[in-house]
C-alpha atoms as a PDB file:
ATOM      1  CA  UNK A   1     149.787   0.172 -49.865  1.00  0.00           C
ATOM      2  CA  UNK A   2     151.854  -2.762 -50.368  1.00  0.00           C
ATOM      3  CA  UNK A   3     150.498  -4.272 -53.610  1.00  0.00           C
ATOM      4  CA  UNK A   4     153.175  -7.444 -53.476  1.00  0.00           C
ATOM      5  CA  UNK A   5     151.916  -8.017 -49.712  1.00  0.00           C
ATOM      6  CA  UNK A   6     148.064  -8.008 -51.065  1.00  0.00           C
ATOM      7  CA  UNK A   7     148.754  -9.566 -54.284  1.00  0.00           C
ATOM      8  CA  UNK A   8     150.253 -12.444 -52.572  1.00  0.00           C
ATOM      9  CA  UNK A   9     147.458 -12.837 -49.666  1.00  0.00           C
ATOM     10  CA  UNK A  10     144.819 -12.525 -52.689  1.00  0.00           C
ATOM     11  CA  UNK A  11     147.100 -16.177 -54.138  1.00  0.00           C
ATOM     12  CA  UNK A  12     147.191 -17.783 -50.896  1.00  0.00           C
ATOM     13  CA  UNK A  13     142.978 -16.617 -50.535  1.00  0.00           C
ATOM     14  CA  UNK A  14     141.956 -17.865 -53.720  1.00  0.00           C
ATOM     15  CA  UNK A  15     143.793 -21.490 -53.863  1.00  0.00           C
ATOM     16  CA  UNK A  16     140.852 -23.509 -51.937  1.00  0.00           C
ATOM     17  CA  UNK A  17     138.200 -21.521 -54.725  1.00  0.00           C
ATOM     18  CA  UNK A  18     140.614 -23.033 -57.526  1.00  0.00           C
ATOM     19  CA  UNK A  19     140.807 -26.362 -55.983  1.00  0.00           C
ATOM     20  CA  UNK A  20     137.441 -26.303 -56.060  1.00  0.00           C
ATOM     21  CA  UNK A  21     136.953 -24.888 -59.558  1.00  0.00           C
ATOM     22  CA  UNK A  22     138.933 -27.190 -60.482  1.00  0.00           C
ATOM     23  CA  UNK A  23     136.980 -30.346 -59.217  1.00  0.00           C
ATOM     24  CA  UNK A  24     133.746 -28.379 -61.131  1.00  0.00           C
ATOM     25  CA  UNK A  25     135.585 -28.249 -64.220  1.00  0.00           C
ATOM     26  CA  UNK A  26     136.544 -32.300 -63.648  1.00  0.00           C
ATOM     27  CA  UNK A  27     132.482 -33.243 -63.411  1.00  0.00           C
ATOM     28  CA  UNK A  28     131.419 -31.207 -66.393  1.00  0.00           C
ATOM     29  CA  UNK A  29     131.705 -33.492 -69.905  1.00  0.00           C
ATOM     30  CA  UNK A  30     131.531 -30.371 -71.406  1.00  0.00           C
ATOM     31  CA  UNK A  31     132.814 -26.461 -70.367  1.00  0.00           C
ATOM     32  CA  UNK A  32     130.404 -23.929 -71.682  1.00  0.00           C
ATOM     33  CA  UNK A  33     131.985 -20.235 -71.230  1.00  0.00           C
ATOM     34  CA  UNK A  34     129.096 -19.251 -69.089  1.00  0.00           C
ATOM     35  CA  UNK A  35     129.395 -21.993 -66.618  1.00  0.00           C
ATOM     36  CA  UNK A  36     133.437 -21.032 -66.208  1.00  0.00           C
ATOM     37  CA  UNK A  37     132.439 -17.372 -65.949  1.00  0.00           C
ATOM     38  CA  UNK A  38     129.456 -18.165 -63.219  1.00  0.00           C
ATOM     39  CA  UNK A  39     132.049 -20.574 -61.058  1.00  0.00           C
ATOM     40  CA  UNK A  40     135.010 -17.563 -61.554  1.00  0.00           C
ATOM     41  CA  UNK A  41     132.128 -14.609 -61.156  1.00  0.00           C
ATOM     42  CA  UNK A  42     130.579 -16.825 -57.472  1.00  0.00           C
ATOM     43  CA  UNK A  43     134.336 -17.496 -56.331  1.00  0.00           C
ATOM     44  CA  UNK A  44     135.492 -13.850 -56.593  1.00  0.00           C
ATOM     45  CA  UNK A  45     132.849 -12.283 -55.673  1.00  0.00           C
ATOM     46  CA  UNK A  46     132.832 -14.396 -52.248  1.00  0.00           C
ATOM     47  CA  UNK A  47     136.266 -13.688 -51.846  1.00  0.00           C
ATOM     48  CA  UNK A  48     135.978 -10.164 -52.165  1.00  0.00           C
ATOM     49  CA  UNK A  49     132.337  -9.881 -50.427  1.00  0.00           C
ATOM     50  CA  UNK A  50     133.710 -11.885 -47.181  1.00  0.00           C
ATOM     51  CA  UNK A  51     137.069  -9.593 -47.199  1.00  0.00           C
ATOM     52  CA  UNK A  52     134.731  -6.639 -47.051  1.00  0.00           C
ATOM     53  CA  UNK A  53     132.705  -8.171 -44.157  1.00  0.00           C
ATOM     54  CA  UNK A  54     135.377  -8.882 -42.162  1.00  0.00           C
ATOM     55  CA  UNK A  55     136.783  -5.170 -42.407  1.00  0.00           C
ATOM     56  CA  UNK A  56     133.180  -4.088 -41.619  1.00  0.00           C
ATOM     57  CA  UNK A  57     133.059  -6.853 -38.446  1.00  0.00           C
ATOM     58  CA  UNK A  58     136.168  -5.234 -37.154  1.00  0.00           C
ATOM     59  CA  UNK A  59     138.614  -6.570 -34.308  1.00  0.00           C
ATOM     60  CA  UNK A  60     135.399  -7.083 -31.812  1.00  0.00           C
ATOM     61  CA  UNK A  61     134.648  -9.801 -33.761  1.00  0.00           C
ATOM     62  CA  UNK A  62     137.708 -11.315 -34.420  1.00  0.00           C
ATOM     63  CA  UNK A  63     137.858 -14.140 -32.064  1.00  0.00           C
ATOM     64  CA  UNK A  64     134.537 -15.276 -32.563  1.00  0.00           C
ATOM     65  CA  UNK A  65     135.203 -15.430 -36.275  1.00  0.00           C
ATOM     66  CA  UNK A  66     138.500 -17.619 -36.243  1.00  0.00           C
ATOM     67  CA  UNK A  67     137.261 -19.432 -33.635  1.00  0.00           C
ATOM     68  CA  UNK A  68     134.231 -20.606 -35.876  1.00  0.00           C
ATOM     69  CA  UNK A  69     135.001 -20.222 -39.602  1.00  0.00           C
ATOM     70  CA  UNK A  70     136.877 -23.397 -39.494  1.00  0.00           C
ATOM     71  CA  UNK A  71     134.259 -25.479 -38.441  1.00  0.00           C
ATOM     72  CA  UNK A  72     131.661 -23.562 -40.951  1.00  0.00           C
ATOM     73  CA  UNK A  73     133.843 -24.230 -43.913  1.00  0.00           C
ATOM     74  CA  UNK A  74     134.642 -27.929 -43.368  1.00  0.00           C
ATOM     75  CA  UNK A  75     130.586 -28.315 -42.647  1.00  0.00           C
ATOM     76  CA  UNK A  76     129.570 -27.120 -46.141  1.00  0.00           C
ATOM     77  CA  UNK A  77     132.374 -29.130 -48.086  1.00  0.00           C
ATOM     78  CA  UNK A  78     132.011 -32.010 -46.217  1.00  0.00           C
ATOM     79  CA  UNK A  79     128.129 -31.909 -46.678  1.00  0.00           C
ATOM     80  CA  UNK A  80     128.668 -31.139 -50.860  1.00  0.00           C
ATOM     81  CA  UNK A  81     131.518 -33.973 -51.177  1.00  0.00           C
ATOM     82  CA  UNK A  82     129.463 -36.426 -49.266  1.00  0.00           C
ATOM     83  CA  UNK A  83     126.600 -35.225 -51.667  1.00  0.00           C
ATOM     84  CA  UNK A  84     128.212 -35.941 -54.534  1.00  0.00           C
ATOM     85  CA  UNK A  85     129.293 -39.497 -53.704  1.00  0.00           C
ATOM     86  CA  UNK A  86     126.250 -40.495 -52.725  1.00  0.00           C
ATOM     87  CA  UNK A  87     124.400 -39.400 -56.025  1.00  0.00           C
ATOM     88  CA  UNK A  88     127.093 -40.439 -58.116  1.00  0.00           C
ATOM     89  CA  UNK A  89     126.715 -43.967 -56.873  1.00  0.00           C
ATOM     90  CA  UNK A  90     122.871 -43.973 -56.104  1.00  0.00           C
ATOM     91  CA  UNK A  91     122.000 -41.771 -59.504  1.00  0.00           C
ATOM     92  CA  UNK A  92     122.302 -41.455 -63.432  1.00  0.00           C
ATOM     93  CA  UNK A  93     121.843 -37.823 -62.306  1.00  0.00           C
ATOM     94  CA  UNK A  94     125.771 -37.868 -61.494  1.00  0.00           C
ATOM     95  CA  UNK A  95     126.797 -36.058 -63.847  1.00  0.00           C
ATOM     96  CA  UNK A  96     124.911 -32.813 -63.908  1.00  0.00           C
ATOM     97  CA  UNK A  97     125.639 -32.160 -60.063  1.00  0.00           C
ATOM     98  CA  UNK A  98     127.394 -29.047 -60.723  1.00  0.00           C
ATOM     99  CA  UNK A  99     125.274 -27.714 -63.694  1.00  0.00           C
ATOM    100  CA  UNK A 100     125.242 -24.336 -64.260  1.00  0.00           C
ATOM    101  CA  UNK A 101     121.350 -24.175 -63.258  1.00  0.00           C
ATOM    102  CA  UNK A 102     122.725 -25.472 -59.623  1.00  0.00           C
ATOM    103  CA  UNK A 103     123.166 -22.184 -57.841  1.00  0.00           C
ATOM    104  CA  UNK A 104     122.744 -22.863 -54.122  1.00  0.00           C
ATOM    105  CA  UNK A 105     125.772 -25.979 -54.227  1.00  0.00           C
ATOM    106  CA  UNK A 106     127.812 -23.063 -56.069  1.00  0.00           C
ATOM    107  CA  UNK A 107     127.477 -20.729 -53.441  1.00  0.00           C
ATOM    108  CA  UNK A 108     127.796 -22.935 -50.969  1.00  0.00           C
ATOM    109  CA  UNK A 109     131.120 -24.015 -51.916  1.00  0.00           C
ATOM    110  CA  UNK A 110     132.221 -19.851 -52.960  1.00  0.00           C
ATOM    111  CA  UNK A 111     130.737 -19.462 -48.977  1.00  0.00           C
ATOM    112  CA  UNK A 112     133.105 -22.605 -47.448  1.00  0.00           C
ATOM    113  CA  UNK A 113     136.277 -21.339 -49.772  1.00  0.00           C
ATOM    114  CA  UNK A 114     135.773 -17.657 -48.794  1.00  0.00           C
ATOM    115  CA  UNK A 115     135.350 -17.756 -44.904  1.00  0.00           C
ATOM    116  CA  UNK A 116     139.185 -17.536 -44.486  1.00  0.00           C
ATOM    117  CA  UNK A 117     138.849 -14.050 -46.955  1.00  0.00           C
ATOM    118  CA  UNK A 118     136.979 -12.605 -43.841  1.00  0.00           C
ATOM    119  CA  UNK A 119     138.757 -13.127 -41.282  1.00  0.00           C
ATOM    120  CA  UNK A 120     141.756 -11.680 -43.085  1.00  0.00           C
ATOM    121  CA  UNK A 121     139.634  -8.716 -44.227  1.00  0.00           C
ATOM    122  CA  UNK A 122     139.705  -8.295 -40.241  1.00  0.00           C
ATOM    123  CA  UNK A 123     143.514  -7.906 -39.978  1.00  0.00           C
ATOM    124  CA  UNK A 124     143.537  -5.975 -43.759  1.00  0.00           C
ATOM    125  CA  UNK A 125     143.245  -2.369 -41.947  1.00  0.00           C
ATOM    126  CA  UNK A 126     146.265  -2.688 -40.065  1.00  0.00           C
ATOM    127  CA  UNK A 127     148.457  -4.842 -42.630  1.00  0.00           C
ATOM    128  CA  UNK A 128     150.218  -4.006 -45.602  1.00  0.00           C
ATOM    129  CA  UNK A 129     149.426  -0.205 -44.874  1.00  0.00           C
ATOM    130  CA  UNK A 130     146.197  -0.111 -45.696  1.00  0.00           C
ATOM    131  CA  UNK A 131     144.722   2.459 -43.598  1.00  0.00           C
ATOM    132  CA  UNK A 132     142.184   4.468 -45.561  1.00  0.00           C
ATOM    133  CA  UNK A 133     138.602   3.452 -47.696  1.00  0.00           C
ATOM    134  CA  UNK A 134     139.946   3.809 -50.972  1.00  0.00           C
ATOM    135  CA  UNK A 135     142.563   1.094 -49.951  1.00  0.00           C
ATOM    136  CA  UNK A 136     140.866  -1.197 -48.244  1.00  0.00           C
ATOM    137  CA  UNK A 137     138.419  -1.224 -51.641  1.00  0.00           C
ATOM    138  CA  UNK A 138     141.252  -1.691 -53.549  1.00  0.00           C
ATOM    139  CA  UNK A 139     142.693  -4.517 -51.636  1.00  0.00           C
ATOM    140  CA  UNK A 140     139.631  -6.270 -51.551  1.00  0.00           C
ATOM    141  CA  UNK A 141     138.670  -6.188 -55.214  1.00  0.00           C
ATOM    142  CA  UNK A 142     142.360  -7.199 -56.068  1.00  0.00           C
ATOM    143  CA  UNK A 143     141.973 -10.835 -53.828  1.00  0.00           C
ATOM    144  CA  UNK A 144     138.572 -10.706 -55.538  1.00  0.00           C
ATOM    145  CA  UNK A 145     139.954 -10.139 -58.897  1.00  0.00           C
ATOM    146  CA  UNK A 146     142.569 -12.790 -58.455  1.00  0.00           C
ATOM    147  CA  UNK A 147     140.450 -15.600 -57.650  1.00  0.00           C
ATOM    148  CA  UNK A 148     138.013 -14.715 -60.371  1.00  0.00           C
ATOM    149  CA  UNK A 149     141.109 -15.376 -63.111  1.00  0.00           C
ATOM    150  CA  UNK A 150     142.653 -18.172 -61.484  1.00  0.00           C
ATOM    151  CA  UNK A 151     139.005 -19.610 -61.044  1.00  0.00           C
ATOM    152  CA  UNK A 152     138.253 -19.369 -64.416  1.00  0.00           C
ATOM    153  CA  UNK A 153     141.290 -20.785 -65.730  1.00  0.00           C
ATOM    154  CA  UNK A 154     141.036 -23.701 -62.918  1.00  0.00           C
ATOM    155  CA  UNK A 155     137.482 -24.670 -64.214  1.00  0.00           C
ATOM    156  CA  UNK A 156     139.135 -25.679 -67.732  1.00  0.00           C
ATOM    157  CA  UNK A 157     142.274 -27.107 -66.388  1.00  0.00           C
ATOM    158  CA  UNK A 158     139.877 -29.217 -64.228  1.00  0.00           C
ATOM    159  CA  UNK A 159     137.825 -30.398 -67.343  1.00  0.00           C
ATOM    160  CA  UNK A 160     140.837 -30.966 -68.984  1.00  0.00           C
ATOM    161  CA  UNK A 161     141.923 -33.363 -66.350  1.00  0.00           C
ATOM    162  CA  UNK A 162     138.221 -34.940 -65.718  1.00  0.00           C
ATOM    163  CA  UNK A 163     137.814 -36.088 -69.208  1.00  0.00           C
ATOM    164  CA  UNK A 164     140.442 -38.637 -68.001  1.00  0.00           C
ATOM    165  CA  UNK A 165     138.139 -39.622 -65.303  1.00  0.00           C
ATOM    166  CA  UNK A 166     135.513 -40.027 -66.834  1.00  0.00           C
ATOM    167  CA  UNK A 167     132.518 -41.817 -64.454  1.00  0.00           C
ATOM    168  CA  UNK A 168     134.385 -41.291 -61.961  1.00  0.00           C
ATOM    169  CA  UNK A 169     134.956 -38.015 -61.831  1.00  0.00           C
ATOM    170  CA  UNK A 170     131.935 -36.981 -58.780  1.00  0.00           C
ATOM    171  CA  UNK A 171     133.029 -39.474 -56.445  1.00  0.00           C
ATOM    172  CA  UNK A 172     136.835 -38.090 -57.339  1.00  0.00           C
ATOM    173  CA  UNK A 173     134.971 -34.605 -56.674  1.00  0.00           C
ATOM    174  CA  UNK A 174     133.047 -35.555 -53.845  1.00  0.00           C
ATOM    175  CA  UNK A 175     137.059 -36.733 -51.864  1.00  0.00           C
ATOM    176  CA  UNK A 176     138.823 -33.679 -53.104  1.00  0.00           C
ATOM    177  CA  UNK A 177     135.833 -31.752 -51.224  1.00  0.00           C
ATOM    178  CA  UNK A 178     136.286 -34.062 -48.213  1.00  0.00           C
ATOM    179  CA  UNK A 179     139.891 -33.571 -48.392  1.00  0.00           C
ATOM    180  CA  UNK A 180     139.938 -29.626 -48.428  1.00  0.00           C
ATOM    181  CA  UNK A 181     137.153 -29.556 -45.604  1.00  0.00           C
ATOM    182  CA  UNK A 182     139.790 -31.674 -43.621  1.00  0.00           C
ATOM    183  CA  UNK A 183     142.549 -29.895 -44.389  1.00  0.00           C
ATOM    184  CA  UNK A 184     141.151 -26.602 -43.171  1.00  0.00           C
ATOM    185  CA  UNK A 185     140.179 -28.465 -39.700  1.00  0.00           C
ATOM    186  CA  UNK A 186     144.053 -29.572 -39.757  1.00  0.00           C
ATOM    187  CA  UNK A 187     145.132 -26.483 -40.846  1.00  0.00           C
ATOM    188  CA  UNK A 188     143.948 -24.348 -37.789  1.00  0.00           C
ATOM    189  CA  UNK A 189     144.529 -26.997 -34.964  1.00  0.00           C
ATOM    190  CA  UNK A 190     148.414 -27.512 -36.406  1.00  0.00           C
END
């Protein structure tokens, strides 16, 4: 198995997850270690979940998938960014959008970052010579891995960074999520 080829697809995999772990980390006032571990633990567990689908789906799937996930994933962060502008600008409820008790937005947004994880996990049999079980476990806990650390680390960076904010760090959210959802529509019609 080619661990530079995986390691390096588990980086590229996990950067929309820290984008957005980042932007959870901005709205917080406040990082408790249990709401970075829940963000890292929903990101790379998605990751690595969706990887494991997509090996399961197989290549009979494989068009339907990327001809679909696109469209799923910009859905779900367009619907949480627009979410978060509106309540930050019709709410004093703003700031506790992304609190820790708010599971369902969570996996949402470990859902819209991981769709691309599956339809590589459809191609991960035949790449990087991954051609047993054992492997393809392997592979896929190592992108999951990945984006649990660099989500974890991205939720504090962000927090770092959204103390500078301040009030305005949901509606700076809310764009960022807009902005990745768009990018991923540009993404696979460029």
């Amino acid at each position: 198995m080619d661990y530079v080829n995986i390691t390096l697809i588990a980086l590229g995999l996990s950067m929309d997850a820290c984008s957005v772990a980042l932007i959870n980390g901005a709205v917080k006032n406040k990082i408790k270690l249990t709401f970075a571990f829940k963000n890292a633990l929903f990101f790379g567990f998605f990751q690595f979940f969706m990887s494991i689908l997509g090996v399961i789906l197989g290549n009979a799937s494989k068009s339907i998938i990327c001809k679909f996930s696109h469209w799923v994933s910009f859905t779900l962060l367009i619907y949480i960014g627009t979410s978060m502008i509106y309540d930050s600008l019709n709410s004093d409820k703003a700031k506790n959008y992304f609190s820790s008790d708010n599971t369902i937005n969570l996996i949402l947004m470990a859902i819209a970052t991981s769709i691309d994880a599956m339809a590589t996990g459809i191609i991960l049999p035949y790449s990087a010579g991954i051609n047993t079980i054992s492997l393809i476990f392997i592979a896929t806990l190592l992108i999951g891995t990945i984006t649990f650390i660099l989500s974890f680390v991205a939720v504090y960076i962000g927090n770092k960074f959204g103390t500078l904010l301040s009030s305005k760090s949901n509606i700076f959210g809310g764009i960022m999520l807009i902005i990745i959802g768009l990018k991923i529509i540009i993404e696979h019609y460029i």
